[in-house]
Protein backbone atom coordinates (compact mmCIF):
# COMPACT_ATOMS: atom_id res chain seq x y z
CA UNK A 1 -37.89 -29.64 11.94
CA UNK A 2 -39.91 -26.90 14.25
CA UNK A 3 -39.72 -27.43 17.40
CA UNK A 4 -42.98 -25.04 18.41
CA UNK A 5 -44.61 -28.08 17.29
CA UNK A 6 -43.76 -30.22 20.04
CA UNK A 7 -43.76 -26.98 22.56
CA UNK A 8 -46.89 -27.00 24.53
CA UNK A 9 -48.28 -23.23 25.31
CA UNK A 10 -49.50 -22.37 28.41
CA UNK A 11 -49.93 -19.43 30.63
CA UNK A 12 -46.60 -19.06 32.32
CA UNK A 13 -46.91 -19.56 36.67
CA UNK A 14 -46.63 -16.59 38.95
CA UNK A 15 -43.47 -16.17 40.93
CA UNK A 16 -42.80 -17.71 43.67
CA UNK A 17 -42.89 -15.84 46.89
CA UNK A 18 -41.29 -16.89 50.40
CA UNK A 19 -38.84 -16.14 52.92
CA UNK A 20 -36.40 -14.85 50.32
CA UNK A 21 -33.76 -12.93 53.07
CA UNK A 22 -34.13 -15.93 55.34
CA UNK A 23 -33.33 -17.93 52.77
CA UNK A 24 -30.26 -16.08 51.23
CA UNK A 25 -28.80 -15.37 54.87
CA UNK A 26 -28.80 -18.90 55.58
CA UNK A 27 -27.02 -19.92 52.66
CA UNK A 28 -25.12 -17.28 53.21
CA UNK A 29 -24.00 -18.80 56.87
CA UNK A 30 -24.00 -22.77 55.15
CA UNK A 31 -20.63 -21.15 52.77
CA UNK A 32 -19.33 -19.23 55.81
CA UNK A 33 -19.63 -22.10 57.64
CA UNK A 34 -18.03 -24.65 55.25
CA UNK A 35 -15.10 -22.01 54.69
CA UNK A 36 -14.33 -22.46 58.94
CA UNK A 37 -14.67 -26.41 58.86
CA UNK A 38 -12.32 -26.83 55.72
CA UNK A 39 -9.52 -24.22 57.12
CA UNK A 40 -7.94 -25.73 59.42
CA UNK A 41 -7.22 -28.59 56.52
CA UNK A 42 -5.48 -25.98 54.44
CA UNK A 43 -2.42 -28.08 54.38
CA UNK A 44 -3.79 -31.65 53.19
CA UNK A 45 -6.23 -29.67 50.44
CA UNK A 46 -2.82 -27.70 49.45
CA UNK A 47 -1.07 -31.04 49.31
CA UNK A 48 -4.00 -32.72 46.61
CA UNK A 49 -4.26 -29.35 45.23
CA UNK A 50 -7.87 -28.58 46.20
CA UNK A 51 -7.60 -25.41 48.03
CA UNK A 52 -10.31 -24.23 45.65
CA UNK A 53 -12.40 -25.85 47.74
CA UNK A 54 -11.84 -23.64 50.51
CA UNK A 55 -12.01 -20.53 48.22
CA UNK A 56 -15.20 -21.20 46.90
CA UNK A 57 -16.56 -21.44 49.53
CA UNK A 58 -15.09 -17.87 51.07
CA UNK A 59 -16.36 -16.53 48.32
CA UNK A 60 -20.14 -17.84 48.34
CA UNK A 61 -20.06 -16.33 51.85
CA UNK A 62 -18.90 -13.21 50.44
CA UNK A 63 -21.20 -13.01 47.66
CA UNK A 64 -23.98 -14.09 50.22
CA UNK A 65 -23.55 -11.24 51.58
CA UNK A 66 -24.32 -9.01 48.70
CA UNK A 67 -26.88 -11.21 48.21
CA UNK A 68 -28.49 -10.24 51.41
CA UNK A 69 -27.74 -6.38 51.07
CA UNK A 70 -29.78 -6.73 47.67
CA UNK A 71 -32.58 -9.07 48.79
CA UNK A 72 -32.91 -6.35 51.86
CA UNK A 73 -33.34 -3.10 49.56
CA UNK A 74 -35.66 -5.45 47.38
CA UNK A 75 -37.86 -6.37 49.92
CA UNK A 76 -38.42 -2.85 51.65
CA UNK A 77 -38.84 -1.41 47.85
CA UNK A 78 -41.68 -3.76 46.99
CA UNK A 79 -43.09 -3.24 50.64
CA UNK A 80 -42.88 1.16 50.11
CA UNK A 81 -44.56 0.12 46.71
CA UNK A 82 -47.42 -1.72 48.35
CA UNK A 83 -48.10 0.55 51.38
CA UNK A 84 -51.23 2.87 50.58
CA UNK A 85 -50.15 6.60 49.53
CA UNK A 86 -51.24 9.03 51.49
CA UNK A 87 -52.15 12.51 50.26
CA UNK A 88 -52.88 15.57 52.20
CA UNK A 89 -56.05 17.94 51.82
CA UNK A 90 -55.02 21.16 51.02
């Protein structure tokens, strides 16, 4: 059976475009965040071994913040890209 038959074709949408460092630095704060609530449970997620939990969420901070370093340079490339050149007369 082919499943292109049941596949409709269409024009795929443009990106979406928004706040996108806004949005990764606040998720970035929401796992930073979580991390300081859960610590000072260590002991009762150690006991029902869940201190994964806590981990996770130390590291979805930390990779927030690469997230935010990257969005950053992204943002400022695309904005160079789109700013008129200008050239010199000689």
């Amino acid at each position: 059976m082919h499943m292109t038959k049941w596949t409709p074709k269409h024009e795929a949408p443009e990106p979406l475009e928004g706040p996108v460092v806004a949005t990764i630095t606040g998720g970035t704060i929401v796992w930073f965040v979580l991390f300081l609530v859960q610590l000072p449970f260590y002991d009762w997620f150690d006991d029902h071994g869940h201190t994964w939990w806590l981990w996770t969420c130390l590291a979805g901070g930390g990779l927030g913040l690469i997230g935010i370093w990257y969005v950053r340079r992204r943002d400022a490339a695309i904005k160079r890209a789109a700013a008129p050149r200008v050239t010199v007369p000689e």
